[in-house]
Protein backbone atom coordinates (compact mmCIF):
# COMPACT_ATOMS: atom_id res chain seq x y z
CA UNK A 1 -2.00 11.43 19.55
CA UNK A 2 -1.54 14.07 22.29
CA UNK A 3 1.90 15.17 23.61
CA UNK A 4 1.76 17.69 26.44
CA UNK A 5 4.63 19.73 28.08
CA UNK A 6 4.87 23.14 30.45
CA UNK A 7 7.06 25.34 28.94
CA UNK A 8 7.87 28.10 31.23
CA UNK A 9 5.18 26.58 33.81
CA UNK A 10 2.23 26.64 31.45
CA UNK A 11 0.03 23.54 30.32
CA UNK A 12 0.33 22.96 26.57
CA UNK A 13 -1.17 20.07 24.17
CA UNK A 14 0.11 19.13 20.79
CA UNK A 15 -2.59 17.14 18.92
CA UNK A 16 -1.31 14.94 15.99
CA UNK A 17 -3.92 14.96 13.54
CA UNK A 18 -4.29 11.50 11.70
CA UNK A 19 -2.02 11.72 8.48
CA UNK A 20 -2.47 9.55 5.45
CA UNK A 21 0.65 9.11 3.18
CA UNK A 22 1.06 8.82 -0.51
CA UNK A 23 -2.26 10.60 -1.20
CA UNK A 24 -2.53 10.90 -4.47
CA UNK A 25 -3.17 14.53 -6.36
CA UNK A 26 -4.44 13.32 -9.62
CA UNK A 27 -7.55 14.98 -10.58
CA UNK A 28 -11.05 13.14 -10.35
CA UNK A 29 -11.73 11.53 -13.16
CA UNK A 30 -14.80 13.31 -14.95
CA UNK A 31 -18.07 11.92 -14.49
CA UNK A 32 -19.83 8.68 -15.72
CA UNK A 33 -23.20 9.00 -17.59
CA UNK A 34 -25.08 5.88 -19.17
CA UNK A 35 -23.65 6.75 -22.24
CA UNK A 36 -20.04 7.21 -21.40
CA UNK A 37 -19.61 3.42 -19.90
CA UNK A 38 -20.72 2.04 -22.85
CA UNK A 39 -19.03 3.28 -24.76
CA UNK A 40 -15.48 2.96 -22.71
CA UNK A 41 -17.05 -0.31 -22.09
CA UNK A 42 -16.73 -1.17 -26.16
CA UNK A 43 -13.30 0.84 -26.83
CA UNK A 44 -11.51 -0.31 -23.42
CA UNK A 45 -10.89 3.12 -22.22
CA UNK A 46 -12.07 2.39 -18.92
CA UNK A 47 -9.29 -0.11 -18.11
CA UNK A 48 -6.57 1.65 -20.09
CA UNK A 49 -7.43 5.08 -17.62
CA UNK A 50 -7.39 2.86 -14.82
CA UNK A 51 -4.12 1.88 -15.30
CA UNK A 52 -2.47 5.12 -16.01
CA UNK A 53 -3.83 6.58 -13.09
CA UNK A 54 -2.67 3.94 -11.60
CA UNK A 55 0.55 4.57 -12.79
CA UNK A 56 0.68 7.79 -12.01
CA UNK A 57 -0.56 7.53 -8.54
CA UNK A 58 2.55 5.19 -8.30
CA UNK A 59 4.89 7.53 -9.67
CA UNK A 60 4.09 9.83 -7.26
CA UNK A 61 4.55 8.18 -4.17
CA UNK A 62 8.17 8.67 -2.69
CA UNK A 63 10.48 5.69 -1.38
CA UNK A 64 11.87 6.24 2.00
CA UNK A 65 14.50 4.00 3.54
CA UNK A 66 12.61 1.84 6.78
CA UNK A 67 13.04 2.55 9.84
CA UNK A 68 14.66 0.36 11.97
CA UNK A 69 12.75 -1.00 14.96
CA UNK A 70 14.35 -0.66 18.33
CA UNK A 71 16.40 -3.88 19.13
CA UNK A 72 14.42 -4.54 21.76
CA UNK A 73 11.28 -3.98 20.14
CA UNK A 74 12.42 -6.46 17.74
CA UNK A 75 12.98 -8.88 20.15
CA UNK A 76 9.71 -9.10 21.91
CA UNK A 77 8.16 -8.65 18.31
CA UNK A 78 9.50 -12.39 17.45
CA UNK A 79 9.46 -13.71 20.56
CA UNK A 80 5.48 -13.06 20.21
CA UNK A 81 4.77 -14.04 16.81
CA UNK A 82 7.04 -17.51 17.45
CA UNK A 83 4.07 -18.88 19.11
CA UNK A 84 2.31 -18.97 15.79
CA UNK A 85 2.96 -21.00 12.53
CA UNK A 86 4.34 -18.63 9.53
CA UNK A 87 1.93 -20.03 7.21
CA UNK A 88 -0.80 -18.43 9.52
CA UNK A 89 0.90 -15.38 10.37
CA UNK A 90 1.52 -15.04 6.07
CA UNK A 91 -2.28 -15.20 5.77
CA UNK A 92 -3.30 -12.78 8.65
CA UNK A 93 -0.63 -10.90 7.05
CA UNK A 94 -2.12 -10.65 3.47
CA UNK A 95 -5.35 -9.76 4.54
CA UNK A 96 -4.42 -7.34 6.64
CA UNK A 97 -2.64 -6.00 3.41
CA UNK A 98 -5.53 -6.34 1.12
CA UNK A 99 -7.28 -4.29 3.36
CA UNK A 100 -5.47 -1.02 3.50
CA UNK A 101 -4.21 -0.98 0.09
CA UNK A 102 -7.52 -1.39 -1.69
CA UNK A 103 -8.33 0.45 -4.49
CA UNK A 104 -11.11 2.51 -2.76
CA UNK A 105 -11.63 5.09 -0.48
CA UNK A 106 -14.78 3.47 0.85
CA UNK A 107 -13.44 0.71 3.55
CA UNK A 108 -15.90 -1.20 5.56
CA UNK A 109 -14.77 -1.52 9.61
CA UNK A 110 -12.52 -3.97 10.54
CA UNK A 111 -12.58 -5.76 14.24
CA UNK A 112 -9.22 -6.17 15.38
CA UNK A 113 -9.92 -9.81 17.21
CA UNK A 114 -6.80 -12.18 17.93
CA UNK A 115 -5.66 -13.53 14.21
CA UNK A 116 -6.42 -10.10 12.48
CA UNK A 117 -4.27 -8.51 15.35
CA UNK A 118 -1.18 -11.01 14.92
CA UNK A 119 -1.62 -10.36 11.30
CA UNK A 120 -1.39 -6.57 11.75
CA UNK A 121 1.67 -7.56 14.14
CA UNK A 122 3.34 -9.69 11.78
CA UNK A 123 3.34 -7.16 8.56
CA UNK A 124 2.65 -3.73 10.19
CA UNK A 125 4.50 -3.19 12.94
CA UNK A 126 7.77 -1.70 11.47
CA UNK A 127 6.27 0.84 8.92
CA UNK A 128 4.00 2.42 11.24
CA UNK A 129 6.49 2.94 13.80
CA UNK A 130 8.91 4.06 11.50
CA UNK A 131 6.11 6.69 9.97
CA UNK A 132 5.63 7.59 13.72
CA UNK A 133 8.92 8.17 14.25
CA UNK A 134 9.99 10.05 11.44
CA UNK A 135 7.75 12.54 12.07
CA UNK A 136 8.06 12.94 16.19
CA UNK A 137 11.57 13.70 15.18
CA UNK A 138 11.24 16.20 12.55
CA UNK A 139 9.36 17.81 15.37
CA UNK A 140 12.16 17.07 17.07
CA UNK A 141 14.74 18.58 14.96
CA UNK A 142 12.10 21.88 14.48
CA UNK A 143 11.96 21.96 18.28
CA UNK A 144 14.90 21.31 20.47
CA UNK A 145 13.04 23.03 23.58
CA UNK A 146 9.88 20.91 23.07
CA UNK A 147 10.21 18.36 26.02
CA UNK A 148 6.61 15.92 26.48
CA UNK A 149 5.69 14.87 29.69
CA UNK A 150 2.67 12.99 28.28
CA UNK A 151 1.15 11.53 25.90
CA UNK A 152 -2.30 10.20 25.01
CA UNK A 153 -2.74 7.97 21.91
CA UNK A 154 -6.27 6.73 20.67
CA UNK A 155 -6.20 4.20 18.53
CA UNK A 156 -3.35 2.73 20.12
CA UNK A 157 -2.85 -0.57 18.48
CA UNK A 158 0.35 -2.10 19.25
CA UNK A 159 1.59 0.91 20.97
CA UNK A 160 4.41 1.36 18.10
CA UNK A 161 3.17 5.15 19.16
CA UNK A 162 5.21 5.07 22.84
CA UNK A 163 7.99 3.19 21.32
CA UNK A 164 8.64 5.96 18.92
CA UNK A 165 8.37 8.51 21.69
CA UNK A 166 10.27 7.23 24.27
CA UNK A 167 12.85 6.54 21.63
CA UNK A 168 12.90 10.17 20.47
CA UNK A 169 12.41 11.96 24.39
CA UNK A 170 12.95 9.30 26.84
CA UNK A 171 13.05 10.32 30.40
CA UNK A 172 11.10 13.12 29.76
CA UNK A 173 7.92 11.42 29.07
CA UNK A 174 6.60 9.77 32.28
CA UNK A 175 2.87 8.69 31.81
CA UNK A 176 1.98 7.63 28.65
CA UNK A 177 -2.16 6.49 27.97
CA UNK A 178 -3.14 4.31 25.14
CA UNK A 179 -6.37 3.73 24.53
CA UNK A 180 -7.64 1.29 21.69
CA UNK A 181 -11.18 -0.78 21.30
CA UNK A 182 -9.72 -4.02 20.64
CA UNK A 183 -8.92 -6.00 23.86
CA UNK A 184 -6.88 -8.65 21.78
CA UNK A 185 -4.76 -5.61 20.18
CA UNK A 186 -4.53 -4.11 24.15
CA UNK A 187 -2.61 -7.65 25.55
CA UNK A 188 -0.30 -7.53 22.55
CA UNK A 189 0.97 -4.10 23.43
CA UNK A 190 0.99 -5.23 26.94
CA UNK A 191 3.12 -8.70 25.68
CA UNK A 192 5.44 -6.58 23.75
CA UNK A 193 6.11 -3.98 26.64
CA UNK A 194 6.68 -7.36 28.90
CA UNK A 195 8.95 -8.97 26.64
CA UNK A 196 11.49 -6.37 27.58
CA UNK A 197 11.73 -6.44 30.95
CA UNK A 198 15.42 -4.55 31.01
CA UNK A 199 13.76 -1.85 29.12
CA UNK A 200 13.03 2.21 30.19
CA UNK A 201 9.61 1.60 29.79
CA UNK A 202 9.36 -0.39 32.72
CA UNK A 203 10.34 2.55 34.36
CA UNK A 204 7.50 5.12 33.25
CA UNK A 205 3.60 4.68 33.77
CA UNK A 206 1.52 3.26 30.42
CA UNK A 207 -2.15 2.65 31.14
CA UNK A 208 -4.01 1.04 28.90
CA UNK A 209 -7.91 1.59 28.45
CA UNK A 210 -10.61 0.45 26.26
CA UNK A 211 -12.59 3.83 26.11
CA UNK A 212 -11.56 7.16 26.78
């Protein structure tokens, strides 16, 4: 994500970097030779260290309270997914789930076509807007004389990203650019901005692309 602003009549960017939470900072386990399996193969030792690092990893991790979405937000949210049965939007759900909380850091692609998108609706929307916005407003909070004007977010998805924005800076933001590969992910940001027609954000430009 890019914010820009022109403090004191000068062009800036601030590039958000992507951040990945509740990384763990266990050491790597030492390394596996013929011999080693078999012999944690016989005793069990490879399952018992698997689950205290698991453990551990676990124990590290620190709770937050959610984030609320905005009420609006909300309310396009279900008017969206109400068009689809729950025990459909549970399963897209799941596997979108099973996906990012594998054990591995090795993850195949996924394509984001319709079902996996309502699925990533239905069980992600709320915690990563509320990541977003947490930190956008410890920026915030660091920076009261920061001010955006834009913003350019690749990899838009939903668009959770201009939600959390315009929540945090409002008026000051007036063109915001998404850009995601997934055309079925690109009309449910579009659906969810249209749900709300009394909302800001009908005021301000969003374009949505495909490529950059």
């Amino acid at each position: 994500m890019i914010l820009t602003w022109r403090p004191h009549g000068c062009r800036l960017r601030l590039l958000f970097p992507f951040i990945r939470f509740s990384q763990s900072t266990l050491p790597p386990p030492p390394p596996l030779t013929v011999d080693t399996a078999a012999s944690n193969y016989e005793e069990g030792k490879g399952y018992e260290e698997k689950v205290v690092r698991k453990k551990k990893i676990k124990e590290e991790r620190v709770s937050l309270p959610p984030v609320p979405l905005p009420p609006l937000l909300g309310e396009a949210l279900r008017t969206v997914l109400s068009n689809y049965p729950p025990k459909s939007l549970i399963a897209a759900g799941n596997l979108i789930s099973e996906y990012i909380f594998r054990d591995t850091t090795v993850t195949p692609p996924i394509k984001y076509g319709r079902r996996i998108s309502i699925g990533y609706a239905a069980s992600r929307t709320q915690p990563v807007y509320g990541s977003t916005y947490r930190v956008l407003h410890e920026l915030s909070n660091i920076d009261k004389g920061f001010k955006p004007e834009t913003m350019l977010d690749y990899g838009s998805g939903l668009g959770t990203a201009v939600w959390a924005v315009h929540s945090i800076w409002g008026k000051s933001v007036y063109e915001y650019q998404t850009i995601d590969t997934s055309s079925d992910m690109g009309d449910l940001a579009r659906s969810l901005r249209n749900g709300t027609i009394h909302h800001l954000l009908h005021t301000v430009t969003i374009i949505y692309t495909a490529i950059l």
